[in-house]
PDB file of N, CA and C in Angstrom:
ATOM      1  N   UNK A   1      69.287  70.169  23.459  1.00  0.00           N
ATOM      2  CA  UNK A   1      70.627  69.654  23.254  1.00  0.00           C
ATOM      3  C   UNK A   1      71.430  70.632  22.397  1.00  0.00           C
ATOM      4  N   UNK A   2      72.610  70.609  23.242  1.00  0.00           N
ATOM      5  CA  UNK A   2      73.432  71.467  21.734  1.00  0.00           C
ATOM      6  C   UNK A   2      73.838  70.618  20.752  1.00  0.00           C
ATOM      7  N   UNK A   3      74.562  71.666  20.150  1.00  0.00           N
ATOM      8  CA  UNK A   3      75.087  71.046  18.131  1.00  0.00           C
ATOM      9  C   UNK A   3      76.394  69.961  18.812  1.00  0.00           C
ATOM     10  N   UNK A   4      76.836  70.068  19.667  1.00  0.00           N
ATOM     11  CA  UNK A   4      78.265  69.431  20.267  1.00  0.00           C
ATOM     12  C   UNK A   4      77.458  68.297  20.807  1.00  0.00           C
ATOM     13  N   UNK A   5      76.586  68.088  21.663  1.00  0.00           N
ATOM     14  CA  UNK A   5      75.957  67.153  22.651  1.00  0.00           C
ATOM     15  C   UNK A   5      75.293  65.888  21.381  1.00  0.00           C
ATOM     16  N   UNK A   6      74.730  66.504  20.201  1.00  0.00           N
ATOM     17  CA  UNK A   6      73.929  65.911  19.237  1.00  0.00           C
ATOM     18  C   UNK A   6      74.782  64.828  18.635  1.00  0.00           C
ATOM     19  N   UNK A   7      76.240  66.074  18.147  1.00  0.00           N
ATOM     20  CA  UNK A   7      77.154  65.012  17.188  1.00  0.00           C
ATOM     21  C   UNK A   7      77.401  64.462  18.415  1.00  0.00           C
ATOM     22  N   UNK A   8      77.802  64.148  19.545  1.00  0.00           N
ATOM     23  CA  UNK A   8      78.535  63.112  20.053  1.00  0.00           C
ATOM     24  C   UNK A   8      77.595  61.814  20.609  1.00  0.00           C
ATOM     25  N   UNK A   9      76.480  61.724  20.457  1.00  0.00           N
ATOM     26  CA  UNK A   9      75.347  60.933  20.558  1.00  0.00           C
ATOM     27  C   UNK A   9      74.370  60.866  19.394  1.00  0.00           C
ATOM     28  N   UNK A  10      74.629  60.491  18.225  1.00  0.00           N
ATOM     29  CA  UNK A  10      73.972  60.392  17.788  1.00  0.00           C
ATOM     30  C   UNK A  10      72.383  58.871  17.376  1.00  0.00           C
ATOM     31  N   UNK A  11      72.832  58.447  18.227  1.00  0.00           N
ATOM     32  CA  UNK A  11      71.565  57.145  18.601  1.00  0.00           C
ATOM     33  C   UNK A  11      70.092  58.020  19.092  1.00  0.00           C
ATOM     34  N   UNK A  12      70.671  58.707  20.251  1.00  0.00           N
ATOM     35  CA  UNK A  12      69.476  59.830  20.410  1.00  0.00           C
ATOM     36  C   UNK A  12      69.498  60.797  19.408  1.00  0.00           C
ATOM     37  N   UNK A  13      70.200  61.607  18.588  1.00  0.00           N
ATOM     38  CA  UNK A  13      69.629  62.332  17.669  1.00  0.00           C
ATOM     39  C   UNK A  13      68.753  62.024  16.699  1.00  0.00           C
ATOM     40  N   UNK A  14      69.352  60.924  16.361  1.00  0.00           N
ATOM     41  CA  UNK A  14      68.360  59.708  15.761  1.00  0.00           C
ATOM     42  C   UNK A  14      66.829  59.987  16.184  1.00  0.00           C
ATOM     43  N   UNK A  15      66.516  59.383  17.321  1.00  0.00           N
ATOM     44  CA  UNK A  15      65.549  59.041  17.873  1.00  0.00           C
ATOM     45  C   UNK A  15      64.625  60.306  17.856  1.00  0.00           C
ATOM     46  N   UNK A  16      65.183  61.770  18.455  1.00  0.00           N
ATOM     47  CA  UNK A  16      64.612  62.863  17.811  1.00  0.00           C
ATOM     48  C   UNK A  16      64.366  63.455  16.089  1.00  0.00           C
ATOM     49  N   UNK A  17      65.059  63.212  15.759  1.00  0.00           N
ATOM     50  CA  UNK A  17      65.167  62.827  14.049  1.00  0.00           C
ATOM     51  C   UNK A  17      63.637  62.276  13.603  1.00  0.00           C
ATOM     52  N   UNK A  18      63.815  61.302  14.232  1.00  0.00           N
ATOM     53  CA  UNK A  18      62.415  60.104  13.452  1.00  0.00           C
ATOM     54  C   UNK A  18      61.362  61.043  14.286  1.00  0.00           C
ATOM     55  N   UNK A  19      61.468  61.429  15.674  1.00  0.00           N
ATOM     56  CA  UNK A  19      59.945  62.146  16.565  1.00  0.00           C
ATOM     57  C   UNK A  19      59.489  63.554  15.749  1.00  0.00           C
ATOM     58  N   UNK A  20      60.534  64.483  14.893  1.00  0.00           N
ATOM     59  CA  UNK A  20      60.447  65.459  14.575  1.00  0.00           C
ATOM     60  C   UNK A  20      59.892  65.103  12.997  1.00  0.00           C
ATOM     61  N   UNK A  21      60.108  63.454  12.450  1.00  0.00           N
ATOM     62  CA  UNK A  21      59.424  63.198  11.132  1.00  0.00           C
ATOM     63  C   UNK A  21      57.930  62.788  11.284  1.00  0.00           C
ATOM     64  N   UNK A  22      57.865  62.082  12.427  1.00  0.00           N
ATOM     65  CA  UNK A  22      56.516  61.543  13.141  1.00  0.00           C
ATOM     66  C   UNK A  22      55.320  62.386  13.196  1.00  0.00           C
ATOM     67  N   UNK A  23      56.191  63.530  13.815  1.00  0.00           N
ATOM     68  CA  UNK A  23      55.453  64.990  13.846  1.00  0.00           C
ATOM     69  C   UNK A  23      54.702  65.465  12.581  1.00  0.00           C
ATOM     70  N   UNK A  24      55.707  65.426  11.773  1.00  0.00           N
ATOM     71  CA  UNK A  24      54.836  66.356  10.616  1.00  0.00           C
ATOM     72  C   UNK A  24      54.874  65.479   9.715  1.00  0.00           C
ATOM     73  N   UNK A  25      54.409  63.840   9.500  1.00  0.00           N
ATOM     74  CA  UNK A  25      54.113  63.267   9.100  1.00  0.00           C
ATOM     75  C   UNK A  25      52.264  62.890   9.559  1.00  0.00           C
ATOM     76  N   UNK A  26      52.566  63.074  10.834  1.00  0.00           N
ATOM     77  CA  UNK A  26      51.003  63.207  11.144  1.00  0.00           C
ATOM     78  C   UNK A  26      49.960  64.642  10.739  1.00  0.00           C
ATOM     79  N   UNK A  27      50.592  65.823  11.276  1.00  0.00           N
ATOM     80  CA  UNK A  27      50.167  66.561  10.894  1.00  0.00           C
ATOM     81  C   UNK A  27      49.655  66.841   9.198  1.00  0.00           C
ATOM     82  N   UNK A  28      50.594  66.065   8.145  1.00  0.00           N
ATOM     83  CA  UNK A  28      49.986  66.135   6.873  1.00  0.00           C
ATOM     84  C   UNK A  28      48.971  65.279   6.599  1.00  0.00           C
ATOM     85  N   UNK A  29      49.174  63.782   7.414  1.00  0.00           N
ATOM     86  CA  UNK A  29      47.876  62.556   7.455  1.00  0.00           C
ATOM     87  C   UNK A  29      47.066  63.108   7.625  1.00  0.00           C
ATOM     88  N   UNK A  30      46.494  63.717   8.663  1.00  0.00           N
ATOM     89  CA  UNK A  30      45.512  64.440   9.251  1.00  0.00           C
ATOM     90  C   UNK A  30      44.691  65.514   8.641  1.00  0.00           C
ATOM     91  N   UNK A  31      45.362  66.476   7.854  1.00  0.00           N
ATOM     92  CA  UNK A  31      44.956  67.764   7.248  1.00  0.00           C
ATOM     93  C   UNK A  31      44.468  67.226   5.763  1.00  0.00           C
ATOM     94  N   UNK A  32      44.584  65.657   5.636  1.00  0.00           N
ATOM     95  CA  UNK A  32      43.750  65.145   4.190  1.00  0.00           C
ATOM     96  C   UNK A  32      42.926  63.930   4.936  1.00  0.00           C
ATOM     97  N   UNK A  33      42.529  63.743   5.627  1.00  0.00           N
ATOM     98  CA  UNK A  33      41.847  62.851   6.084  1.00  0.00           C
ATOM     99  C   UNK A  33      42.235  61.176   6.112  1.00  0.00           C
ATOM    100  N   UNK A  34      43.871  61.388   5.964  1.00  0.00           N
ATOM    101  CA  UNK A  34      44.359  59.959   5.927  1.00  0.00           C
ATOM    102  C   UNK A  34      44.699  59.632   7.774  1.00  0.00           C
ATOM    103  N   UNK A  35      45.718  58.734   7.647  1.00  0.00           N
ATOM    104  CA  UNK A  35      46.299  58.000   9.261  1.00  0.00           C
ATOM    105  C   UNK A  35      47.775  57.883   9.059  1.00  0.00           C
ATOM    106  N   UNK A  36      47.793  58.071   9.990  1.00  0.00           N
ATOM    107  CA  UNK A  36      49.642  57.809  10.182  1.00  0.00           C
ATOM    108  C   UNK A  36      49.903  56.553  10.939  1.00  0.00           C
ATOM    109  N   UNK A  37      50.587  55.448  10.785  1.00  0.00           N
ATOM    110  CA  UNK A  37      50.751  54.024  11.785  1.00  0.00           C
ATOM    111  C   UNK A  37      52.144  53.648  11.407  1.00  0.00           C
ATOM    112  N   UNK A  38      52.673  52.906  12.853  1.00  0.00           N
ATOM    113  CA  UNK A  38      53.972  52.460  12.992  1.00  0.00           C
ATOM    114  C   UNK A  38      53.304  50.675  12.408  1.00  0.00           C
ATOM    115  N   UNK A  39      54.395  50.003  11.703  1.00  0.00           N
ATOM    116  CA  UNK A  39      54.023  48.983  11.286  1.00  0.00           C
ATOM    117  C   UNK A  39      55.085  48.161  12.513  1.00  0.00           C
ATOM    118  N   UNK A  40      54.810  46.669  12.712  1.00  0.00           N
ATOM    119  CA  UNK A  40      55.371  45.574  12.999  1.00  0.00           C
ATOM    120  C   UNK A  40      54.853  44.733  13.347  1.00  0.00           C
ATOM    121  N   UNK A  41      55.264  43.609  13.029  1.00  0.00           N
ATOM    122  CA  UNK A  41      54.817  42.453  13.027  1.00  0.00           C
ATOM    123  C   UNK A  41      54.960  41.813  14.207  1.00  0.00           C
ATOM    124  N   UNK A  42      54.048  40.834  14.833  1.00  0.00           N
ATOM    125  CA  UNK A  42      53.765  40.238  16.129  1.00  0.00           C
ATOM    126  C   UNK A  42      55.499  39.897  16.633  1.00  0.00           C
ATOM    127  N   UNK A  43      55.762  38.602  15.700  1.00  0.00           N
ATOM    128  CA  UNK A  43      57.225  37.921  15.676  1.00  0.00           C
ATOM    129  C   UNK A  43      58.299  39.236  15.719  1.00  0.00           C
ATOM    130  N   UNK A  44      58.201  40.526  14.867  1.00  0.00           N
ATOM    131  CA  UNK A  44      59.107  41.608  15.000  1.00  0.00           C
ATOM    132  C   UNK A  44      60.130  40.944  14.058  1.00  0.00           C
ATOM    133  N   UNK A  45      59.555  40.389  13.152  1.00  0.00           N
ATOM    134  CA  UNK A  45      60.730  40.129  11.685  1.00  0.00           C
ATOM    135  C   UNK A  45      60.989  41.378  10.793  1.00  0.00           C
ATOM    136  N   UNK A  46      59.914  42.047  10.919  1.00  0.00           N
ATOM    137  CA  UNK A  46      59.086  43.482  10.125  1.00  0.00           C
ATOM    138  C   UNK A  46      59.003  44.443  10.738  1.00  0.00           C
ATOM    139  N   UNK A  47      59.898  45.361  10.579  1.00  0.00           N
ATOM    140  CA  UNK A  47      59.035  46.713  11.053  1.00  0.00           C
ATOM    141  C   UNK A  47      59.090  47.640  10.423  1.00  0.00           C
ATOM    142  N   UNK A  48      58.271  48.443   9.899  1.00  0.00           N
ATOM    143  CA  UNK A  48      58.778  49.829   9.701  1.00  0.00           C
ATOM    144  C   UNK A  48      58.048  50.864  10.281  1.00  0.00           C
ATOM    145  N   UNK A  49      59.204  51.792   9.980  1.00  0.00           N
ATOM    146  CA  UNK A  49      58.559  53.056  10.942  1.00  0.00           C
ATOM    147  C   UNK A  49      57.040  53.402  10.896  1.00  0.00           C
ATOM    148  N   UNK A  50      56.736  53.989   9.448  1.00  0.00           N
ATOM    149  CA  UNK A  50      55.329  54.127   9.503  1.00  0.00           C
ATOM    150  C   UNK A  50      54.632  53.936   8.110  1.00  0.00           C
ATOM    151  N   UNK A  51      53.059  53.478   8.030  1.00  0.00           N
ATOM    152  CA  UNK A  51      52.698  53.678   7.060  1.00  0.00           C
ATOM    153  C   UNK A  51      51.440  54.586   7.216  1.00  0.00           C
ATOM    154  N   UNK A  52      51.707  55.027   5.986  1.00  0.00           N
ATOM    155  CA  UNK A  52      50.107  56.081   5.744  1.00  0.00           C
ATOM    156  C   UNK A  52      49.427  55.349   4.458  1.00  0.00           C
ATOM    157  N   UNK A  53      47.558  56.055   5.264  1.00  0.00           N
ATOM    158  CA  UNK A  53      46.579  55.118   4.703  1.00  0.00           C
ATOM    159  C   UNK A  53      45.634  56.165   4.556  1.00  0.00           C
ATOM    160  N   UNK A  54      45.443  55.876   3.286  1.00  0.00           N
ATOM    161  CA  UNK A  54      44.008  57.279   3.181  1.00  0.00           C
ATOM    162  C   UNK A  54      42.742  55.981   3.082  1.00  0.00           C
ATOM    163  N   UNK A  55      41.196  57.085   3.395  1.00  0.00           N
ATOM    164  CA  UNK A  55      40.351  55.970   4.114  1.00  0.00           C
ATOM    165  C   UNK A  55      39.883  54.789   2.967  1.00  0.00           C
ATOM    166  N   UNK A  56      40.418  54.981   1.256  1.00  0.00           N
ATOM    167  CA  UNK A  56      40.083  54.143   0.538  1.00  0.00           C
ATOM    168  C   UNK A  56      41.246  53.459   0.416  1.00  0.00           C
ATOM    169  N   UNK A  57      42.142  53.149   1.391  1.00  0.00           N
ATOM    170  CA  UNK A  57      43.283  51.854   1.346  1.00  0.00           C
ATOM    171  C   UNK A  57      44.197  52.075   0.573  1.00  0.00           C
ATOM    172  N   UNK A  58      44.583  53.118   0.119  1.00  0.00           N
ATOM    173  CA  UNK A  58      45.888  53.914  -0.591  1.00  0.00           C
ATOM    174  C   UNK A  58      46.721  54.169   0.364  1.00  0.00           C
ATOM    175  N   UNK A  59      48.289  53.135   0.036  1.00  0.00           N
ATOM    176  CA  UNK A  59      49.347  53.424   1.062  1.00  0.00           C
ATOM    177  C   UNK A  59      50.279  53.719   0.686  1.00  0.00           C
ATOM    178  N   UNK A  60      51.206  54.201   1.516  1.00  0.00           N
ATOM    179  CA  UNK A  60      52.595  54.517   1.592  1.00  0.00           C
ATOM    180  C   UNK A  60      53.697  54.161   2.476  1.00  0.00           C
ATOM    181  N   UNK A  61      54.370  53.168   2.582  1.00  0.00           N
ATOM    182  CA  UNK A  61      55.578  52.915   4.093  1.00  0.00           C
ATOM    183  C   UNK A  61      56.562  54.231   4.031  1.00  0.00           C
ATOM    184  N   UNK A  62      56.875  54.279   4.829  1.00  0.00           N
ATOM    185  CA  UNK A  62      57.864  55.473   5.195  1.00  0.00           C
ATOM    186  C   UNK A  62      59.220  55.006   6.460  1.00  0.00           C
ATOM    187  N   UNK A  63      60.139  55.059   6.047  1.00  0.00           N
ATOM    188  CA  UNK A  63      61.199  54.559   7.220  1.00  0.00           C
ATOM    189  C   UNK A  63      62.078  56.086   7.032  1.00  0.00           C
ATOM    190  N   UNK A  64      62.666  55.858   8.416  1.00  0.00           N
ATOM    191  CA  UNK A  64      63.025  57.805   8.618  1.00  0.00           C
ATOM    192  C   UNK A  64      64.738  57.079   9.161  1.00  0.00           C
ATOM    193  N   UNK A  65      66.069  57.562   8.546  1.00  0.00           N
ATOM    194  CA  UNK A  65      67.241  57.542   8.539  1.00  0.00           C
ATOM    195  C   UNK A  65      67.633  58.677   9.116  1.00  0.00           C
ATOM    196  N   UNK A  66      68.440  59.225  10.248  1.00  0.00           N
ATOM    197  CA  UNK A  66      69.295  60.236  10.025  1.00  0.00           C
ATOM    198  C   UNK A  66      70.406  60.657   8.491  1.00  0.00           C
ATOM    199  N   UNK A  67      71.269  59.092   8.477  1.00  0.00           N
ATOM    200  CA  UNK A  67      72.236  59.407   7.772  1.00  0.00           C
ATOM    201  C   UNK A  67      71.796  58.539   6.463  1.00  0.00           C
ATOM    202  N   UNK A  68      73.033  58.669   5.480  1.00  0.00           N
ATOM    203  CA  UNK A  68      73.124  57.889   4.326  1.00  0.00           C
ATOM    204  C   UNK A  68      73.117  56.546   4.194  1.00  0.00           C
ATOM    205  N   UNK A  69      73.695  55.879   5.529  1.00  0.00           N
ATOM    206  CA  UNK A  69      74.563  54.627   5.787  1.00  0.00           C
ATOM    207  C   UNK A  69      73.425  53.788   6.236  1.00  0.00           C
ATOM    208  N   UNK A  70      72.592  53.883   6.513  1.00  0.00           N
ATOM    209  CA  UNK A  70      71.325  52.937   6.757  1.00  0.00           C
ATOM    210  C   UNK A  70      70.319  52.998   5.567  1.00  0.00           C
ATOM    211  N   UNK A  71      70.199  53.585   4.583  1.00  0.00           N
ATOM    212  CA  UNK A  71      69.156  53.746   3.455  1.00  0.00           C
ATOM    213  C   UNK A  71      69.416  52.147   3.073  1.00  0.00           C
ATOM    214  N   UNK A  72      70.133  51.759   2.528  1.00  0.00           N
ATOM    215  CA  UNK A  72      69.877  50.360   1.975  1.00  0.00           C
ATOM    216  C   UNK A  72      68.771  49.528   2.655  1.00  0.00           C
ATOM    217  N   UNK A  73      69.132  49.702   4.161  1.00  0.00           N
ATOM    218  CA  UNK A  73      68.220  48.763   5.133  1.00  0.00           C
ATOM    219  C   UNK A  73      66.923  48.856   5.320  1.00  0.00           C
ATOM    220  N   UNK A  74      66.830  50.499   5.524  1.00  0.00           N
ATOM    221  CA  UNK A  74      65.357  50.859   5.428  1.00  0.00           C
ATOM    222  C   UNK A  74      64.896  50.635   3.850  1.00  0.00           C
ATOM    223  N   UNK A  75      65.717  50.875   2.752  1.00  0.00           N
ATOM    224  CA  UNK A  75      64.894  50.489   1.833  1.00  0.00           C
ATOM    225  C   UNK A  75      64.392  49.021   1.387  1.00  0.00           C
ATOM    226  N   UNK A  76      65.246  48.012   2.319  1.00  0.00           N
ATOM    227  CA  UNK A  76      65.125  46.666   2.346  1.00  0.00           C
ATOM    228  C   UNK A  76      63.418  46.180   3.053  1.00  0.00           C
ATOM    229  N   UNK A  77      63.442  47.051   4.142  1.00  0.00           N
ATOM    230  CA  UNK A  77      62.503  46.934   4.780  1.00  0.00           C
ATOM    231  C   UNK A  77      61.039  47.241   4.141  1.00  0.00           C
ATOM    232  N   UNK A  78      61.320  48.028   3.163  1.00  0.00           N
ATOM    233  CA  UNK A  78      59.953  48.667   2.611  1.00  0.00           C
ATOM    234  C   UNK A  78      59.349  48.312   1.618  1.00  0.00           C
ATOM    235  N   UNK A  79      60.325  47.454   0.799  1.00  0.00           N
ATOM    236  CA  UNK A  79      60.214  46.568  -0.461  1.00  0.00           C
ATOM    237  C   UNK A  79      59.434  45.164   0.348  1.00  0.00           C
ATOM    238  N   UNK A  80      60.161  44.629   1.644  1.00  0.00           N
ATOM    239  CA  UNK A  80      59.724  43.380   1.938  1.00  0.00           C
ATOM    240  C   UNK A  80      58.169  43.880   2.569  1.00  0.00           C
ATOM    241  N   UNK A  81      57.821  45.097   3.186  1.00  0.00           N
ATOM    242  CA  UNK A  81      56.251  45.266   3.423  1.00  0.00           C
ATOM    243  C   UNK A  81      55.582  45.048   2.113  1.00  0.00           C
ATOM    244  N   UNK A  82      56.155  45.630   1.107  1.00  0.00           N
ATOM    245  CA  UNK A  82      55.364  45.589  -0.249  1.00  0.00           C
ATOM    246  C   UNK A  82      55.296  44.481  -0.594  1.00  0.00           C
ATOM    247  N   UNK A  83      56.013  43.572  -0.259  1.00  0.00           N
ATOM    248  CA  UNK A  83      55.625  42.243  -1.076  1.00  0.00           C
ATOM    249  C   UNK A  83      54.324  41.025  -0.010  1.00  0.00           C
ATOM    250  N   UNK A  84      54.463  41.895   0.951  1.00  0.00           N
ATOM    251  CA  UNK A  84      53.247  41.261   2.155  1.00  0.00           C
ATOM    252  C   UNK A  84      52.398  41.931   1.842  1.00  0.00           C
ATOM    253  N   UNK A  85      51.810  42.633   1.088  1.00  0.00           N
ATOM    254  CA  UNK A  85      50.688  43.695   0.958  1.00  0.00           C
ATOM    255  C   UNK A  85      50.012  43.785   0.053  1.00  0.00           C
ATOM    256  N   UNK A  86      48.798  42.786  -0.051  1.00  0.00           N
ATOM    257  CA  UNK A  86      48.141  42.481  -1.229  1.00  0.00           C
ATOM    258  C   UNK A  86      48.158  43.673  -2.119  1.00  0.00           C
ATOM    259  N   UNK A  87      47.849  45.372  -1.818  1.00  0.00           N
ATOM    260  CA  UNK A  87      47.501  46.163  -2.613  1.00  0.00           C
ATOM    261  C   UNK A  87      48.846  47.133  -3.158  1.00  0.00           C
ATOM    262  N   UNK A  88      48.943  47.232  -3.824  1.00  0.00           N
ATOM    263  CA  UNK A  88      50.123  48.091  -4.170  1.00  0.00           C
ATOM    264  C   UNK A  88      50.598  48.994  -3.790  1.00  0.00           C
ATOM    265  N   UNK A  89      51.495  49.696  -3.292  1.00  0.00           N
ATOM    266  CA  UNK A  89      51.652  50.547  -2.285  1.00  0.00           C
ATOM    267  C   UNK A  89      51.812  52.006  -3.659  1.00  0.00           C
ATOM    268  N   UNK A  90      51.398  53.644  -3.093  1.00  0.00           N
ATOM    269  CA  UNK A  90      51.806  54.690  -3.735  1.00  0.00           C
ATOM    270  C   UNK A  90      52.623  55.064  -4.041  1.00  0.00           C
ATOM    271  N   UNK A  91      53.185  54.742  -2.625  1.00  0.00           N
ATOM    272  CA  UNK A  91      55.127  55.255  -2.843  1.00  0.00           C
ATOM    273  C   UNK A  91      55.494  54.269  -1.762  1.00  0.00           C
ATOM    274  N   UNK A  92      57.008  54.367  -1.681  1.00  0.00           N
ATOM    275  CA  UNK A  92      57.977  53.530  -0.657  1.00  0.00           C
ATOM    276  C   UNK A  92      58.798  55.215  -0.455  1.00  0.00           C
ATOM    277  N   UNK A  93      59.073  55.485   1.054  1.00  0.00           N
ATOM    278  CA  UNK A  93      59.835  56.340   0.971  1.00  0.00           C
ATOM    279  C   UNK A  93      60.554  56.632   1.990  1.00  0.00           C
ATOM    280  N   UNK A  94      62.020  56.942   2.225  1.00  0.00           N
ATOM    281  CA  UNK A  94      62.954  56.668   3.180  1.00  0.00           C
ATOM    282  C   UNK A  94      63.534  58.308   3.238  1.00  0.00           C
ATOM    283  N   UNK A  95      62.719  58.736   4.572  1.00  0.00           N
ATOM    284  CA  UNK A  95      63.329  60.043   4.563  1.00  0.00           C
ATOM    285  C   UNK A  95      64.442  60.879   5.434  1.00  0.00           C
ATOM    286  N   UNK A  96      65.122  61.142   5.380  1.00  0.00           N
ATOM    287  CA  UNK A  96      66.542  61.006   5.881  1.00  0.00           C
ATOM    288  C   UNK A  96      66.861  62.612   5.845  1.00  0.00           C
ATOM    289  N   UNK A  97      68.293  63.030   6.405  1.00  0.00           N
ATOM    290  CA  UNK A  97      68.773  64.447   7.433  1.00  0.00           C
ATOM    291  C   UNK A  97      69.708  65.149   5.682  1.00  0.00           C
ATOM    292  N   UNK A  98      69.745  64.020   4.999  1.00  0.00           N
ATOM    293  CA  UNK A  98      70.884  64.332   4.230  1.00  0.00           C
ATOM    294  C   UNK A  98      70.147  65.739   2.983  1.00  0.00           C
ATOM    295  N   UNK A  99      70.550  66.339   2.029  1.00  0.00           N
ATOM    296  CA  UNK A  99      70.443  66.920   1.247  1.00  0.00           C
ATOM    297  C   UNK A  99      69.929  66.723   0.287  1.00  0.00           C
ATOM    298  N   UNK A 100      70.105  65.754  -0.407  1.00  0.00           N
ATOM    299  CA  UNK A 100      69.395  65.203  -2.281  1.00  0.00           C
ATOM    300  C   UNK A 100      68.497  64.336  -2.232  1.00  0.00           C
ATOM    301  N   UNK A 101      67.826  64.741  -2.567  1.00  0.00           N
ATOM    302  CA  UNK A 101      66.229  63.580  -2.771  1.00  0.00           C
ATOM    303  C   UNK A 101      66.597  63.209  -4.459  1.00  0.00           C
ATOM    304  N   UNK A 102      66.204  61.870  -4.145  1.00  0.00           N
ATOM    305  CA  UNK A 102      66.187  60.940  -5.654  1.00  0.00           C
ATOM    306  C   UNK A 102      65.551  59.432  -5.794  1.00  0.00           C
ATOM    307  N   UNK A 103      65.575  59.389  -6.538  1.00  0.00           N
ATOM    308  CA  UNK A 103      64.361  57.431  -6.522  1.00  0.00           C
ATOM    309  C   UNK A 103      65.573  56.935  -6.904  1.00  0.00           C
ATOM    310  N   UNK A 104      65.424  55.653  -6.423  1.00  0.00           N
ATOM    311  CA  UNK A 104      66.658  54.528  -6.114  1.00  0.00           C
ATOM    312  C   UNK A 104      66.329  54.007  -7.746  1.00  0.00           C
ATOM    313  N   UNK A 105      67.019  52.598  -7.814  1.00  0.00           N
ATOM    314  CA  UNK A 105      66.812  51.874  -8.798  1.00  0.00           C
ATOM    315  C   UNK A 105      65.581  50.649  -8.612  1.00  0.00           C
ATOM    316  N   UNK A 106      65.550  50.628  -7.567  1.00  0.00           N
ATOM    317  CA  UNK A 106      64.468  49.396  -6.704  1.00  0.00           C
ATOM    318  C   UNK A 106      62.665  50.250  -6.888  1.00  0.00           C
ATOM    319  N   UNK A 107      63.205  51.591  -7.184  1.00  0.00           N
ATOM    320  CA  UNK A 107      61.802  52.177  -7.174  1.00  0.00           C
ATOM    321  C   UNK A 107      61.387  53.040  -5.646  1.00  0.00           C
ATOM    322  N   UNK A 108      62.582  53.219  -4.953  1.00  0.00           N
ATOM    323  CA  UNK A 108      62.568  53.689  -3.358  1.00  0.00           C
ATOM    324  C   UNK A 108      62.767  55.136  -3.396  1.00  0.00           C
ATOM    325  N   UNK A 109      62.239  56.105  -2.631  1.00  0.00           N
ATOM    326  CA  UNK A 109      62.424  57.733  -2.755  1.00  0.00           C
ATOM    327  C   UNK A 109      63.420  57.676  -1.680  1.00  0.00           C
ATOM    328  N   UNK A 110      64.138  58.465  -1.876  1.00  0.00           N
ATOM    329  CA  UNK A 110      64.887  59.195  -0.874  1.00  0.00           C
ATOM    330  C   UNK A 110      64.636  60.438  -0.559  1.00  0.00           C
ATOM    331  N   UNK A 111      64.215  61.100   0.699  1.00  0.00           N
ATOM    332  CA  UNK A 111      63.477  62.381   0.079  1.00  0.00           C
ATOM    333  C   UNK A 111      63.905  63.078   1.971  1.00  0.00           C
ATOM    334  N   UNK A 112      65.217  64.310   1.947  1.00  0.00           N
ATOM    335  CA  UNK A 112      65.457  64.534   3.059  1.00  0.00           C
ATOM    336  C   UNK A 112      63.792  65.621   3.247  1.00  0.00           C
ATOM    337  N   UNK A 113      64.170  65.124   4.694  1.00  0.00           N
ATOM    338  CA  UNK A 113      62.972  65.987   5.804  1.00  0.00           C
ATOM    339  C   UNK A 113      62.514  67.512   4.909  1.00  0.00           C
ATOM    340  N   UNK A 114      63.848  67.875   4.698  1.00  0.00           N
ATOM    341  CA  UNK A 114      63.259  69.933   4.034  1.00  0.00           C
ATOM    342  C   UNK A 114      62.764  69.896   3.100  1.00  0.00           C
ATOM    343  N   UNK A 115      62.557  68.559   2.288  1.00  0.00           N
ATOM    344  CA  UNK A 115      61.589  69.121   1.214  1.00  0.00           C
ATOM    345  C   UNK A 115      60.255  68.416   1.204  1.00  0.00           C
ATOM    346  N   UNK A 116      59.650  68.083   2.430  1.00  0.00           N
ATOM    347  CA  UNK A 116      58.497  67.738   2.815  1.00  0.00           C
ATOM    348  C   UNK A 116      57.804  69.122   2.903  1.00  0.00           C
ATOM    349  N   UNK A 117      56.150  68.839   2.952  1.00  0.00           N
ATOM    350  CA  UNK A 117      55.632  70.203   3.353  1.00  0.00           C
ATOM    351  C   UNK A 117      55.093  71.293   1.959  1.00  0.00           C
ATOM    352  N   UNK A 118      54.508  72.143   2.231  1.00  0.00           N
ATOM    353  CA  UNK A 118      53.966  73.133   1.158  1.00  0.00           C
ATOM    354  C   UNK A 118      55.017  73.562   0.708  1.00  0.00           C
TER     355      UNK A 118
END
């Protein structure tokens, strides 16, 4: 896709957005011996994108935003897994296209895609 085709659709950029976080969200699960999983619930009251699980039950939810304007929601979403989840989660973290990574007030990361990785 070009840079013109992207901005004018962005529902699918989106959708590549989250496949290109999926990507190297697995690839880091993997290279420590954890799992990468899409969460939701039977009913679909719940979903989030994904959680990671290392093999002694240490987790993390992760919901993936293009923009700024959905962080509230995904961070809504990740607080309400935590409160279904007997064990305490490591982090909550909502990673998004934008520039500044920072922890919310709720205790939520914001952490864009480029500063994932070594």
């Amino acid at each position: 896709m070009s840079p013109e085709r992207m901005l004018a659709d962005l529902e699918i950029t989106g959708f590549l957005f989250e496949s290109l976080v999926a990507h190297d969200l697995r690839m880091y699960t993997e290279a420590v011996g954890a799992s990468c999983f899409h969460y939701r619930e039977a009913d679909a009251r719940l979903e989030v994108d994904y959680t990671l699980e290392t093999r002694d039950g240490d987790w993390a939810g992760v919901e993936v935003k293009l923009g700024e304007n959905e962080i509230d929601k995904a961070a809504a979403s990740l607080l309400k897994l935590a409160e279904h989840v007997t064990r305490k989660p490591k982090a909550l973290v909502v990673i998004t296209g934008t520039s500044l990574a920072y922890t919310r007030d709720d205790g939520v990361h914001v952490v864009p895609l480029g500063c994932l990785g070594p």
